[in-house]
C-alpha atoms as a PDB file:
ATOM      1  CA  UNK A   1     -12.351 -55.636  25.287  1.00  0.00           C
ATOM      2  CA  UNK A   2     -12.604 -53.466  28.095  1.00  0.00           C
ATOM      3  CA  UNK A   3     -13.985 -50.491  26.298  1.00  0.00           C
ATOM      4  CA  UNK A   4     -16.478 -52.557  24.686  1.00  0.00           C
ATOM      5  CA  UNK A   5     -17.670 -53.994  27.703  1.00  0.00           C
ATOM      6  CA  UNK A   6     -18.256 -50.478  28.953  1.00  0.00           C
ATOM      7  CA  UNK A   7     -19.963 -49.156  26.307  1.00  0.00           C
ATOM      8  CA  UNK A   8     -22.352 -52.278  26.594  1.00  0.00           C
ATOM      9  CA  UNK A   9     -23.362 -51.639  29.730  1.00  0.00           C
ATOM     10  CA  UNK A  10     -23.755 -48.238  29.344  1.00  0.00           C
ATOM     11  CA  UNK A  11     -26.109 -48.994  26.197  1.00  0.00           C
ATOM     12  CA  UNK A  12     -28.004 -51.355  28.414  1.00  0.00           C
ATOM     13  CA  UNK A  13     -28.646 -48.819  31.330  1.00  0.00           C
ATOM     14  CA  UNK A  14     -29.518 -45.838  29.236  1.00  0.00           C
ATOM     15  CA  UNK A  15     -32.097 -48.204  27.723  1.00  0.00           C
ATOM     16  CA  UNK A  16     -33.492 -49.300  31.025  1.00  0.00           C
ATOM     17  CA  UNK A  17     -33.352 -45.306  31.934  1.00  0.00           C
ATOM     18  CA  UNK A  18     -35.917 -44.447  28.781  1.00  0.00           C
ATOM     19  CA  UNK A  19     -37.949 -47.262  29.914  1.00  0.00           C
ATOM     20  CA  UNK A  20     -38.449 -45.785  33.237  1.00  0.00           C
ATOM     21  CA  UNK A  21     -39.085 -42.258  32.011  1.00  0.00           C
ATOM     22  CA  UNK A  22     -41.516 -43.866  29.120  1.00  0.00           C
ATOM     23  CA  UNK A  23     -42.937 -45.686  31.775  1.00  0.00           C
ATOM     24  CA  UNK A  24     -43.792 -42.968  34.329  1.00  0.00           C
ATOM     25  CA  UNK A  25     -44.496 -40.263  31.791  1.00  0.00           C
ATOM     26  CA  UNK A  26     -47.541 -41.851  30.986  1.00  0.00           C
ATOM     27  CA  UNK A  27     -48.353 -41.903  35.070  1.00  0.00           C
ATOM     28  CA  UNK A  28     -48.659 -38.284  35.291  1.00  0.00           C
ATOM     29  CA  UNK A  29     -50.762 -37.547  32.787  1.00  0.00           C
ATOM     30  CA  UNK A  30     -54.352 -37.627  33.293  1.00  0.00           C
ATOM     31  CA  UNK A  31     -56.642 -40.495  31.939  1.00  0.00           C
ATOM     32  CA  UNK A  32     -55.049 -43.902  31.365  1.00  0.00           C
ATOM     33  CA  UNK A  33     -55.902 -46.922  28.818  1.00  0.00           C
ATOM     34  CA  UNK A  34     -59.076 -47.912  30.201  1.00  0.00           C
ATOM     35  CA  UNK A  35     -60.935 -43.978  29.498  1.00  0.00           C
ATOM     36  CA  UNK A  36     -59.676 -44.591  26.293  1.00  0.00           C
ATOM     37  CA  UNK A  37     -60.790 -48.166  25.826  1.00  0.00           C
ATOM     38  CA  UNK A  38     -64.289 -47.349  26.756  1.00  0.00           C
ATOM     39  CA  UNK A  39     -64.477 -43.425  25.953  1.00  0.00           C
ATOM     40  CA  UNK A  40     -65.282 -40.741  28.305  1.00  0.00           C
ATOM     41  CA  UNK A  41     -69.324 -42.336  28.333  1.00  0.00           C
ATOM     42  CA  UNK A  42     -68.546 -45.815  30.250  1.00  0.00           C
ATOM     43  CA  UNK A  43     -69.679 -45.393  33.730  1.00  0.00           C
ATOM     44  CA  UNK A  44     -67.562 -45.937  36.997  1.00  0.00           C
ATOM     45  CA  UNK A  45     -68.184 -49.644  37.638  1.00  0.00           C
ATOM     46  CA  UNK A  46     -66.944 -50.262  33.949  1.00  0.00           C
ATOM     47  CA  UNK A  47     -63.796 -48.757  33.921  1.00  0.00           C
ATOM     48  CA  UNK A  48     -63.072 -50.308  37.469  1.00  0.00           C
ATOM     49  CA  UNK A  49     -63.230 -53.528  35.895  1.00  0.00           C
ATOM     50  CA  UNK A  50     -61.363 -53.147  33.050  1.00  0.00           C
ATOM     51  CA  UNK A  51     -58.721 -51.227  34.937  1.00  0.00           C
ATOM     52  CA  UNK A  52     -58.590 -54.148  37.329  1.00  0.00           C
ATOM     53  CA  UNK A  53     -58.209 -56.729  34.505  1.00  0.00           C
ATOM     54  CA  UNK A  54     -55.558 -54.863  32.953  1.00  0.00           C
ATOM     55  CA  UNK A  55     -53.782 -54.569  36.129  1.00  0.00           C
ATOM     56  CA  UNK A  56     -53.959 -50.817  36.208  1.00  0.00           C
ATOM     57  CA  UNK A  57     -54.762 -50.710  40.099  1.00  0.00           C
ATOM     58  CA  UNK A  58     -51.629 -52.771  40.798  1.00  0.00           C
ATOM     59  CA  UNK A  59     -48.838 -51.039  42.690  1.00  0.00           C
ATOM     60  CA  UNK A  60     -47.186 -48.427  39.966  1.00  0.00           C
ATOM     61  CA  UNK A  61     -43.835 -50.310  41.061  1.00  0.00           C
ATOM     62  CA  UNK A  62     -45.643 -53.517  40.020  1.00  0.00           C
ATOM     63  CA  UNK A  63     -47.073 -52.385  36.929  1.00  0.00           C
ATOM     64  CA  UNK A  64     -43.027 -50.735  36.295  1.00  0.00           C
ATOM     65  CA  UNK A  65     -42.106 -54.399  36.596  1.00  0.00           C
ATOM     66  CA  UNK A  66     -44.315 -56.279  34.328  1.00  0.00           C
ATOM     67  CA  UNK A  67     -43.849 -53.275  31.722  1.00  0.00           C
ATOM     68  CA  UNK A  68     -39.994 -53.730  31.868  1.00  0.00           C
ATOM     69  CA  UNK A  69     -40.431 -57.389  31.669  1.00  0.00           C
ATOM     70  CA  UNK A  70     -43.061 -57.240  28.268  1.00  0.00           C
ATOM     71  CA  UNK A  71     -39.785 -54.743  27.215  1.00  0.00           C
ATOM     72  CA  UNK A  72     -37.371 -57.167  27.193  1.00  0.00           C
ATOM     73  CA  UNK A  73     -39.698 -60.365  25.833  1.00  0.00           C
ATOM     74  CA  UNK A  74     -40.637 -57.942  22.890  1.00  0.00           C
ATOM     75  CA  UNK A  75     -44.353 -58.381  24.051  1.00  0.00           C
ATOM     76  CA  UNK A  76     -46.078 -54.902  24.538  1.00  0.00           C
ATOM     77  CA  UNK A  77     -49.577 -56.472  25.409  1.00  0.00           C
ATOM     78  CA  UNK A  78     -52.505 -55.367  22.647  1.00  0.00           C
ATOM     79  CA  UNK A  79     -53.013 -51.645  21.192  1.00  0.00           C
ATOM     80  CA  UNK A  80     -56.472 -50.296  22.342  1.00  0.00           C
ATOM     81  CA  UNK A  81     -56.742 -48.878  19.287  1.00  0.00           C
ATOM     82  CA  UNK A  82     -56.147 -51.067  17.034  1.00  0.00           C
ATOM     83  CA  UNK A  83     -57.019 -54.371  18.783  1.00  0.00           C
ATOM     84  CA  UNK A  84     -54.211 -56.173  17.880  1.00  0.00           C
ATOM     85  CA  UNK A  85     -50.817 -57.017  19.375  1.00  0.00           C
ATOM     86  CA  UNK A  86     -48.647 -53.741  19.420  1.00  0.00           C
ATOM     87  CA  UNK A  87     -45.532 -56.225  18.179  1.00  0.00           C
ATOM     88  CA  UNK A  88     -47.443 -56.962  14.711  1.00  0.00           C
ATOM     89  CA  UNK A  89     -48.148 -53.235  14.627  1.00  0.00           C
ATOM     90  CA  UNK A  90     -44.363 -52.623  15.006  1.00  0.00           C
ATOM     91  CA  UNK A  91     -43.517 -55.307  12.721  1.00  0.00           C
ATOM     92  CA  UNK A  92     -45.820 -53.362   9.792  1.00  0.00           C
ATOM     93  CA  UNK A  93     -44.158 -49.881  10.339  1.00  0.00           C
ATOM     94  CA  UNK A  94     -40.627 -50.581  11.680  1.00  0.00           C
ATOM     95  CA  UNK A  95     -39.693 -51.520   8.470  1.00  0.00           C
ATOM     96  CA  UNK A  96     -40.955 -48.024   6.621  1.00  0.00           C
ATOM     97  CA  UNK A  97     -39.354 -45.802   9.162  1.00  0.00           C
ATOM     98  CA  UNK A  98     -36.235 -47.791   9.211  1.00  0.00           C
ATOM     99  CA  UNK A  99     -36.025 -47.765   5.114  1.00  0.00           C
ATOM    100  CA  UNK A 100     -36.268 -43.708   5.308  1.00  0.00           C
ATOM    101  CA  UNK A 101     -34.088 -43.444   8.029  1.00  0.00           C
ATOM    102  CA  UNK A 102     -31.167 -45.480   5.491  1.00  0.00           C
ATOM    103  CA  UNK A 103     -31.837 -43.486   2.981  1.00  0.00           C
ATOM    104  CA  UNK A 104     -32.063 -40.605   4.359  1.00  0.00           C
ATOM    105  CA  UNK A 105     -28.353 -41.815   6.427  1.00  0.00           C
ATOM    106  CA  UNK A 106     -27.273 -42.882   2.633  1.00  0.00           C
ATOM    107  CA  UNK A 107     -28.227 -38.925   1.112  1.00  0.00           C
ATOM    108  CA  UNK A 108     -26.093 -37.362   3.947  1.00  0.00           C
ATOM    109  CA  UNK A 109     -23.021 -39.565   3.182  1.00  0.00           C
ATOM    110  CA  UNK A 110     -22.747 -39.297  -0.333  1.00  0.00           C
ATOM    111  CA  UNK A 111     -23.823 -35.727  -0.851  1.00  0.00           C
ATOM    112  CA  UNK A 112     -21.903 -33.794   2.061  1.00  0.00           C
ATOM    113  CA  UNK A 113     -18.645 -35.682   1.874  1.00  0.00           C
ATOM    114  CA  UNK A 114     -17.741 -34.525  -1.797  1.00  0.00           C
ATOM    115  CA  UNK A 115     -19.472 -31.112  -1.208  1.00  0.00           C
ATOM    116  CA  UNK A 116     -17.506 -30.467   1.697  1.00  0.00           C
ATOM    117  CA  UNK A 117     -13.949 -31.697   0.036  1.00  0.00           C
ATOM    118  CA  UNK A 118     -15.084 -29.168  -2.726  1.00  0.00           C
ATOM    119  CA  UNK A 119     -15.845 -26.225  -0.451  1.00  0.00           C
ATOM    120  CA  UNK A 120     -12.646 -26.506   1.720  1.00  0.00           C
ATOM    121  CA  UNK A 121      -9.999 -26.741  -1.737  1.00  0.00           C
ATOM    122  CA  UNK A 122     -12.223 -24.316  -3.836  1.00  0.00           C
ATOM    123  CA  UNK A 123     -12.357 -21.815  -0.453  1.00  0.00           C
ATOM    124  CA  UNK A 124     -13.738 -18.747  -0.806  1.00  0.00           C
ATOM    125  CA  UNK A 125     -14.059 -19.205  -4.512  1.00  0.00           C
ATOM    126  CA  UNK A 126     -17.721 -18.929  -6.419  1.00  0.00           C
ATOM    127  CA  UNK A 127     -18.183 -22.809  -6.215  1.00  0.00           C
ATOM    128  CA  UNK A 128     -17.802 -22.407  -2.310  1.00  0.00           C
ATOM    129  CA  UNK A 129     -19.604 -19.606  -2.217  1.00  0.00           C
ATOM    130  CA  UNK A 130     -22.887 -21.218  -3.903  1.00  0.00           C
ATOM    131  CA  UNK A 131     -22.851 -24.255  -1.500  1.00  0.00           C
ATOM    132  CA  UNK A 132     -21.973 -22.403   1.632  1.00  0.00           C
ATOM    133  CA  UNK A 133     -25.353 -20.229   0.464  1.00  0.00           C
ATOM    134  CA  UNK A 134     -27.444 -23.071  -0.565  1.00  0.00           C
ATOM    135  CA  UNK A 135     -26.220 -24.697   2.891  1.00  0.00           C
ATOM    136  CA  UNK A 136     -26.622 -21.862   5.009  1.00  0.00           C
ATOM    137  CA  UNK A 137     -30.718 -21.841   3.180  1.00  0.00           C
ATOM    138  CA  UNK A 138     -31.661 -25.026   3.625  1.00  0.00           C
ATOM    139  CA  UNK A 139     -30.558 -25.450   7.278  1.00  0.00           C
ATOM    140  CA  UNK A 140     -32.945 -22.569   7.937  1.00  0.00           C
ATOM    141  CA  UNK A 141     -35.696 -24.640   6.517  1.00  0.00           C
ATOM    142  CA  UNK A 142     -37.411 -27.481   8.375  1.00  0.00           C
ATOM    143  CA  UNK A 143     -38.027 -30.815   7.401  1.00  0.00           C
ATOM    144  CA  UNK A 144     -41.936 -30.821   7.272  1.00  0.00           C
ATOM    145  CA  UNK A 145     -41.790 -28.166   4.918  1.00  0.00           C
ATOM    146  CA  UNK A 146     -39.115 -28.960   3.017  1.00  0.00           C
ATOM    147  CA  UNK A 147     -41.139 -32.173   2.095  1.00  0.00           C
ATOM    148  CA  UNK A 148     -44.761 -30.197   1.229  1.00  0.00           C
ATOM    149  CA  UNK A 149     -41.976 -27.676  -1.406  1.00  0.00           C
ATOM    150  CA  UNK A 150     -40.908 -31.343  -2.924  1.00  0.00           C
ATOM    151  CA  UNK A 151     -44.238 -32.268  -2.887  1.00  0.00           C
ATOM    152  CA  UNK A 152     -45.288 -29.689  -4.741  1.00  0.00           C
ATOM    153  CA  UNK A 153     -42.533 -29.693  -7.048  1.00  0.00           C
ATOM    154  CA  UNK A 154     -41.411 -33.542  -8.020  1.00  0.00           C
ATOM    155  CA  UNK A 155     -45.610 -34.414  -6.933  1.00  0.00           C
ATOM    156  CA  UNK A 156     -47.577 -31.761  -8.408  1.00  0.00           C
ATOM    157  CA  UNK A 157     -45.388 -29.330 -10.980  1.00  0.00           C
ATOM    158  CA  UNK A 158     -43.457 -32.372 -12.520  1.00  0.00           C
ATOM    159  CA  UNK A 159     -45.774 -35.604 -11.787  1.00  0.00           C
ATOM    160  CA  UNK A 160     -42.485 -37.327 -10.510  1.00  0.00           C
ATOM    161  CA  UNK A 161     -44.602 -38.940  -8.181  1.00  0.00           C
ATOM    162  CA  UNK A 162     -47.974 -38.967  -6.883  1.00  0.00           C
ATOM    163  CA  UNK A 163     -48.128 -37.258  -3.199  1.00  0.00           C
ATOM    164  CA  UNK A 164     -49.878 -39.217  -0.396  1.00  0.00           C
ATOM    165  CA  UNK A 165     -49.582 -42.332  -2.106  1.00  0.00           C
ATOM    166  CA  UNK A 166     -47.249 -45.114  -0.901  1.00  0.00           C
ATOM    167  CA  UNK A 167     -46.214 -48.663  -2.526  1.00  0.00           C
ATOM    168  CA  UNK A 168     -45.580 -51.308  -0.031  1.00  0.00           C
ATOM    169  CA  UNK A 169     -42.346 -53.057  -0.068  1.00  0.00           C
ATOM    170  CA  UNK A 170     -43.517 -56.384  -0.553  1.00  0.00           C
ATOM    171  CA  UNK A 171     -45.756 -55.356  -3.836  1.00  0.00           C
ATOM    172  CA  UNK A 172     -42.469 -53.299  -5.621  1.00  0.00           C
ATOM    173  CA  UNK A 173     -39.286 -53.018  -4.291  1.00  0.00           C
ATOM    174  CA  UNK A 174     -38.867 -50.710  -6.968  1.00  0.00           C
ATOM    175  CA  UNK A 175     -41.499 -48.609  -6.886  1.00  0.00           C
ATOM    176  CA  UNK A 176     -41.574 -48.736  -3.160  1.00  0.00           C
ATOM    177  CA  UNK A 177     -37.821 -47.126  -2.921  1.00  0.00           C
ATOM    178  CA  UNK A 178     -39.148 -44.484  -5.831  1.00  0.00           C
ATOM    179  CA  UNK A 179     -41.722 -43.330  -3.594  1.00  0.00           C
ATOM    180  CA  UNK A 180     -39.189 -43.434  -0.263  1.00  0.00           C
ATOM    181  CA  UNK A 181     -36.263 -40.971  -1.807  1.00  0.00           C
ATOM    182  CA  UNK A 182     -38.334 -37.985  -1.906  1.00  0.00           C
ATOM    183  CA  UNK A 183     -39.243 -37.831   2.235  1.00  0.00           C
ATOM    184  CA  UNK A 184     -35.929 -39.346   2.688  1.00  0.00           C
ATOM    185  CA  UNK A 185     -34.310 -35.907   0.697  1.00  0.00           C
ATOM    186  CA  UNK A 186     -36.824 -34.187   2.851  1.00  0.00           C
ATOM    187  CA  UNK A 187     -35.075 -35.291   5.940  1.00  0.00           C
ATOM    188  CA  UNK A 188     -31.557 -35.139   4.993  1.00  0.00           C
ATOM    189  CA  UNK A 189     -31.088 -31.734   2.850  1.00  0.00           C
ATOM    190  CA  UNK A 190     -31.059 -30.022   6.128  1.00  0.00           C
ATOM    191  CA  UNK A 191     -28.254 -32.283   7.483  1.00  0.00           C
ATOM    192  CA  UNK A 192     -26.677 -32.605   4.446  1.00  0.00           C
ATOM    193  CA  UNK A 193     -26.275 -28.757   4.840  1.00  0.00           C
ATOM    194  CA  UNK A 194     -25.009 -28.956   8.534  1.00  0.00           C
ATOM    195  CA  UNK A 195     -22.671 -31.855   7.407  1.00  0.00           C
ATOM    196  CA  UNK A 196     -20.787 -30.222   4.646  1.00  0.00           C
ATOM    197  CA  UNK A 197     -20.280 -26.612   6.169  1.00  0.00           C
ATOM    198  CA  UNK A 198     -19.233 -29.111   9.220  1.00  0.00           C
ATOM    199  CA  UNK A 199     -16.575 -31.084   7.491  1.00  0.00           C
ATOM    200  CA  UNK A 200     -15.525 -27.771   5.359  1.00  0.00           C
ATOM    201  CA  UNK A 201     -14.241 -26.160   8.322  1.00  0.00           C
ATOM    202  CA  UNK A 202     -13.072 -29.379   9.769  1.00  0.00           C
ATOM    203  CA  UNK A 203     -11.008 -30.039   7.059  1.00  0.00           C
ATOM    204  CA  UNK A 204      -9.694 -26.253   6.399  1.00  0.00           C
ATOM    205  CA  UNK A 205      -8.484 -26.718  10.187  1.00  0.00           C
ATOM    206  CA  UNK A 206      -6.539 -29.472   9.722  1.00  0.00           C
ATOM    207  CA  UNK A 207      -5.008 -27.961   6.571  1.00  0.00           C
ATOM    208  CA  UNK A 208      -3.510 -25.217   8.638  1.00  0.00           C
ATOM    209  CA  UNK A 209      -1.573 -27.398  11.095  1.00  0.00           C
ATOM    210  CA  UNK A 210       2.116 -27.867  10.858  1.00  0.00           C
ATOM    211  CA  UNK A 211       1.703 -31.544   9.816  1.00  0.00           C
ATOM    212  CA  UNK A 212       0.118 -30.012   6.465  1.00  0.00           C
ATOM    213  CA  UNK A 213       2.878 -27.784   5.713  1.00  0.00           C
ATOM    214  CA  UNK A 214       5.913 -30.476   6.526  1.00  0.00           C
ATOM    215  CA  UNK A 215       3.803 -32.572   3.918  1.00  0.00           C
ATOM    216  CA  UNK A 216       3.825 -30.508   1.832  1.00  0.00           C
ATOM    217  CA  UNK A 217       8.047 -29.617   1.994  1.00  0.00           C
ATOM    218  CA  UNK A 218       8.418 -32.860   1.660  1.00  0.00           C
ATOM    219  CA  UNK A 219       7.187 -32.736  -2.139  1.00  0.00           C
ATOM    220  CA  UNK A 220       3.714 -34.450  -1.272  1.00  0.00           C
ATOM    221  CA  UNK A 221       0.806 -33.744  -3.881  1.00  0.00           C
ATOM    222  CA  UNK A 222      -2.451 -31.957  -2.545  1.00  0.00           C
ATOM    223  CA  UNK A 223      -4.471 -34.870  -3.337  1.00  0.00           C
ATOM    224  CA  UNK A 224      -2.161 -36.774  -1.250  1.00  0.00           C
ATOM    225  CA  UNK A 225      -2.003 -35.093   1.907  1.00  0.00           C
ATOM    226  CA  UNK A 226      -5.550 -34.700   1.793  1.00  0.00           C
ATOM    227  CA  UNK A 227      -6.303 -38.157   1.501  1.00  0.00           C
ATOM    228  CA  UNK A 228      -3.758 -39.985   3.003  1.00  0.00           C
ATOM    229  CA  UNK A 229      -3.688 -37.025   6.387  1.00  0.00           C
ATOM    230  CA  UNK A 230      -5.881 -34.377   6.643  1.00  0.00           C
ATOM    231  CA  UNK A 231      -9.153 -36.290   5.144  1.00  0.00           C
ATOM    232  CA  UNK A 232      -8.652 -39.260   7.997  1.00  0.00           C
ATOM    233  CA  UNK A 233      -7.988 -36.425  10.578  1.00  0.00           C
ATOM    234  CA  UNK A 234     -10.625 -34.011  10.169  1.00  0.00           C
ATOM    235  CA  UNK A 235     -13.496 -37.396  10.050  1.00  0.00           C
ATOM    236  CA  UNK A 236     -13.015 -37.874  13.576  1.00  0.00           C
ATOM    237  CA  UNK A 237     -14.731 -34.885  15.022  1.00  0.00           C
ATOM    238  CA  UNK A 238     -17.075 -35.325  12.351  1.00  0.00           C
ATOM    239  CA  UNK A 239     -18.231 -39.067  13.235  1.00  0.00           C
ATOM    240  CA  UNK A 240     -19.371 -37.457  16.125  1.00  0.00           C
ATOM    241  CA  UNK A 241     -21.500 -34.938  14.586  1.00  0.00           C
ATOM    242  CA  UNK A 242     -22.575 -37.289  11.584  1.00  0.00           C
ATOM    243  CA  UNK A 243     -24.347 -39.586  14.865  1.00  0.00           C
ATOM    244  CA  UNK A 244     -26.195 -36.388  16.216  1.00  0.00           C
ATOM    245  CA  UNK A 245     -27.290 -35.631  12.903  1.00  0.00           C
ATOM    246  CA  UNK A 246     -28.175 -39.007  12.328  1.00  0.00           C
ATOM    247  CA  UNK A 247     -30.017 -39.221  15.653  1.00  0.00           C
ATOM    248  CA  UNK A 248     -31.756 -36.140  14.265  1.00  0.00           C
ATOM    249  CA  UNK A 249     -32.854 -37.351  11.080  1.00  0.00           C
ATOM    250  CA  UNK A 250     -34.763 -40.363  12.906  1.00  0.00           C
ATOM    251  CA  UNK A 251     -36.891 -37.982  15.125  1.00  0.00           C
ATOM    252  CA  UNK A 252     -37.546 -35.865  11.919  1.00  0.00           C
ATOM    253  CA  UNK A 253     -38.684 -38.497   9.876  1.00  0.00           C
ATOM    254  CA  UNK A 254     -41.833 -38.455  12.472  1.00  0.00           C
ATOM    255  CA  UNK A 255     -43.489 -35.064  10.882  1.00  0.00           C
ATOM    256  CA  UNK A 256     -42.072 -36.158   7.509  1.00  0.00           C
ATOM    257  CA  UNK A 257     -43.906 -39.432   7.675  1.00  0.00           C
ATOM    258  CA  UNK A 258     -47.113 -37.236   7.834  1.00  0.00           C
ATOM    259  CA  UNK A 259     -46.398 -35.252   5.037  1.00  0.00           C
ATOM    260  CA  UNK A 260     -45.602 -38.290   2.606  1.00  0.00           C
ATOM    261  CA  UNK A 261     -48.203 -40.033   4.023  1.00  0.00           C
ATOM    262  CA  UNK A 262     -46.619 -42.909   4.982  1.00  0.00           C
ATOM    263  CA  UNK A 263     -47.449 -45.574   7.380  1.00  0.00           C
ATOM    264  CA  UNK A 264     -44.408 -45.736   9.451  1.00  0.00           C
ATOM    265  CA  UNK A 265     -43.451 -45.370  13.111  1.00  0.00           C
ATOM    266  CA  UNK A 266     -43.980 -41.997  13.021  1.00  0.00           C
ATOM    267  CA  UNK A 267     -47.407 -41.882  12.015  1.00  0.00           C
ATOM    268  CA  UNK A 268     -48.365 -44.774  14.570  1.00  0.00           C
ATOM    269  CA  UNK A 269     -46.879 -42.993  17.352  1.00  0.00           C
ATOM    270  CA  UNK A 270     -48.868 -39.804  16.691  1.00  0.00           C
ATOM    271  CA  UNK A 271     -52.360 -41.589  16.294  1.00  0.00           C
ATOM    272  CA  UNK A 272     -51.203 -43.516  19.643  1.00  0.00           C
ATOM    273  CA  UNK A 273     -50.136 -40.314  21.380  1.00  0.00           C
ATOM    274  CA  UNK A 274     -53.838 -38.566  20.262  1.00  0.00           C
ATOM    275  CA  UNK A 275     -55.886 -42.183  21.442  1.00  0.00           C
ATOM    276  CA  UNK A 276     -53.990 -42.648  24.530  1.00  0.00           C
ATOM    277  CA  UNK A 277     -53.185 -45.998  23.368  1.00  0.00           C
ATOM    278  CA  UNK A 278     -50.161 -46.699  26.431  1.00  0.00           C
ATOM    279  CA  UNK A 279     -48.774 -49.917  24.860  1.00  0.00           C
ATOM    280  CA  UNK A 280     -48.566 -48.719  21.493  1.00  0.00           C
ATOM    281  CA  UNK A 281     -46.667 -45.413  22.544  1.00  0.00           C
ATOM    282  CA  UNK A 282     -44.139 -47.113  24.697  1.00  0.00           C
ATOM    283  CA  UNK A 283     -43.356 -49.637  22.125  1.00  0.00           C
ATOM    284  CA  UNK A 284     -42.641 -46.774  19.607  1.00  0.00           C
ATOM    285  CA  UNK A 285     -41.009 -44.532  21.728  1.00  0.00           C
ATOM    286  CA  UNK A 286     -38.625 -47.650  23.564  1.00  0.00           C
ATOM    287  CA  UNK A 287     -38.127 -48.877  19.978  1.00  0.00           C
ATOM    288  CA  UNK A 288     -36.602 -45.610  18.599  1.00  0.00           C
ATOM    289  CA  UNK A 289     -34.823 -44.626  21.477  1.00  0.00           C
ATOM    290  CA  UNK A 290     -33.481 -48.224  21.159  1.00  0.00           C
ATOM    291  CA  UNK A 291     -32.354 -47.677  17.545  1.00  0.00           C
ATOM    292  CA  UNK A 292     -30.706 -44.063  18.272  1.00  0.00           C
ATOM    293  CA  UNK A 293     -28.579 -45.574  21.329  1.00  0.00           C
ATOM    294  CA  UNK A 294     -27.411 -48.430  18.777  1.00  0.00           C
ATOM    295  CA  UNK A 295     -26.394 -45.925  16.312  1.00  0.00           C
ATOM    296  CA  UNK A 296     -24.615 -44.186  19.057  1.00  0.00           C
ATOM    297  CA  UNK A 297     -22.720 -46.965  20.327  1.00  0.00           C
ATOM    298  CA  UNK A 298     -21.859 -47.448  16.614  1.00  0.00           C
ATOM    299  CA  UNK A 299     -20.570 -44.140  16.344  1.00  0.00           C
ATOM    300  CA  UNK A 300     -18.420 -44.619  19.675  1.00  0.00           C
ATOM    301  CA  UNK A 301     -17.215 -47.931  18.152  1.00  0.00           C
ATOM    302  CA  UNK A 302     -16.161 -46.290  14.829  1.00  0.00           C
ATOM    303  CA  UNK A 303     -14.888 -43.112  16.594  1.00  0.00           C
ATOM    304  CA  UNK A 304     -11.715 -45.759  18.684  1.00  0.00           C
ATOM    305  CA  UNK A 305     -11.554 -47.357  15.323  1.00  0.00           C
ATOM    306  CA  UNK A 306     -10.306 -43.698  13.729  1.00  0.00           C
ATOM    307  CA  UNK A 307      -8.633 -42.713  16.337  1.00  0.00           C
ATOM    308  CA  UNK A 308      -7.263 -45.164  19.071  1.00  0.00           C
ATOM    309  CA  UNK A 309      -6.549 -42.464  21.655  1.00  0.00           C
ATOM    310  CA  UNK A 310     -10.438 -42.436  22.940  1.00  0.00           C
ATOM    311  CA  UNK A 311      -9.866 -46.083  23.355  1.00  0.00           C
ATOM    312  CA  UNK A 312      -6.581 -45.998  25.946  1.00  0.00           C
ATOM    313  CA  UNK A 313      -8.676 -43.009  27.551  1.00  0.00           C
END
């Protein structure tokens, strides 16, 4: 109970740490809500008085307050922009970002693990060969134009899809998901590549400890000790590298988002950052940070799960 307790409140003061850095980023940098509100031809006396009734000429302390309080109510004020509540905003896009960012999560899992088992019994054979090249390409290729090549391909060359155009969730599940897998393979083939030549020489590790070899004297099959030993073994330092990646894929789905075209997060954060619009910004920014700290703390809980050992240190 104690370690969970400790991770807790470590989750909860990393949060309030991006708040404060979200917070007083947006301090520093010249112009505020108001300039953008009224544009760069409202005079003086007009952005004095919107300034003062949006309580920008409060103490910055003041103003770090009330922004930390909106944070934890889940009310971010209205977008300048937009002229709506930044929480309905959210509330639209969350839910795009978050379905690319599962099935992107979904892609890694099921395509590394069996291409990394592969590589590490087939080593240094042609099959192993192949991936490790494929791998070794497509981690050299970034996600923004990974997703314009299977744009062109799937969207253009095959008419798999049409590019730019997206399918709501609440109109077709079905369709909606058909449109989603092609960004989501444009965010995960590069950690799909990372994770298998990851877990390849995880694995090929473990299969040259002493454990391995008593198995195997023992008259254990391969398929045995790999499963049973060296599969359980090599996950853990993988875990860890499977929530970076994942962590990753999040932030990447931001370009990708403008590729596709798709009205996520990503896309409202970028039209935010370009307007100035404060609320919007710190929303999107508090609520991914938010979501890549949970997946953290999810990693740290499955990590004492595989191995008890981090838990009793």
């Amino acid at each position: 109970m104690k370690f969970y307790i400790k991770k807790l409140i470590t989750l909860i003061i990393t949060l309030v740490f991006v708040s404060f850095i979200t917070f007083f980023a947006f301090q520093v940098i010249p112009g505020d809500s108001a300039i953008a509100k009224l544009g760069m031809d409202a005079t003086e006396e007009q952005l004095q008085e919107l300034r003062e009734s949006m309580g920008l000429n409060d103490p910055m302390f003041v103003r770090y307050g009330r922004f930390l309080k909106s944070t934890v109510t889940g009310d971010f004020g209205t977008s300048t922009q937009y002229n709506v509540s930044v929480a309905s905003l959210v509330a639209d896009r969350l839910p795009v970002t978050a379905w690319l960012a599962v099935l992107s999560v979904l892609f890694m899992v099921v395509i590394s693990l069996p291409l990394g088992l592969i590589c590490a019994r087939k080593e240094d054979g042609f099959i192993d060969r192949f991936i490790t090249f494929l791998s070794q390409t497509f981690m050299a290729v970034p996600p923004f134009f990974l997703g314009i090549l299977i744009s062109l391909l799937f969207g253009i060359i095959l008419k798999w899809f049409v590019p730019g155009r997206f399918v709501p969730v609440s109109q077709n599940f079905g369709a909606f998901i058909s449109y989603m897998v092609f960004p989501a393979l444009a965010v995960s083939i590069p950690k799909v590549a990372m994770l298998t030549k990851f877990l390849k020489t995880s694995l090929l590790r473990e299969l040259s400890y002493d454990y391995v070899r008593t198995a195997r004297s023992k008259g254990l099959k391969k398929k045995q000790i790999m499963t049973k030993h060296v599969l359980k073994n090599a996950l853990i330092p993988v875990i860890t590298f499977f929530g970076m990646l994942t962590a990753d894929a999040l932030a990447g789905s931001i370009v990708v988002e403008q590729v596709f075209n798709l009205p996520g997060m990503g896309r409202m954060l970028v039209s935010a950052i370009a307007n100035r619009d404060f609320s919007v910004v710190s929303a999107a920014v508090l609520y991914i940070a938010g979501i890549v700290i949970i997946i953290n703390f999810i990693v740290d809980m499955t990590y004492q799960k595989v191995d008890p050992r981090v838990r009793i240190s």
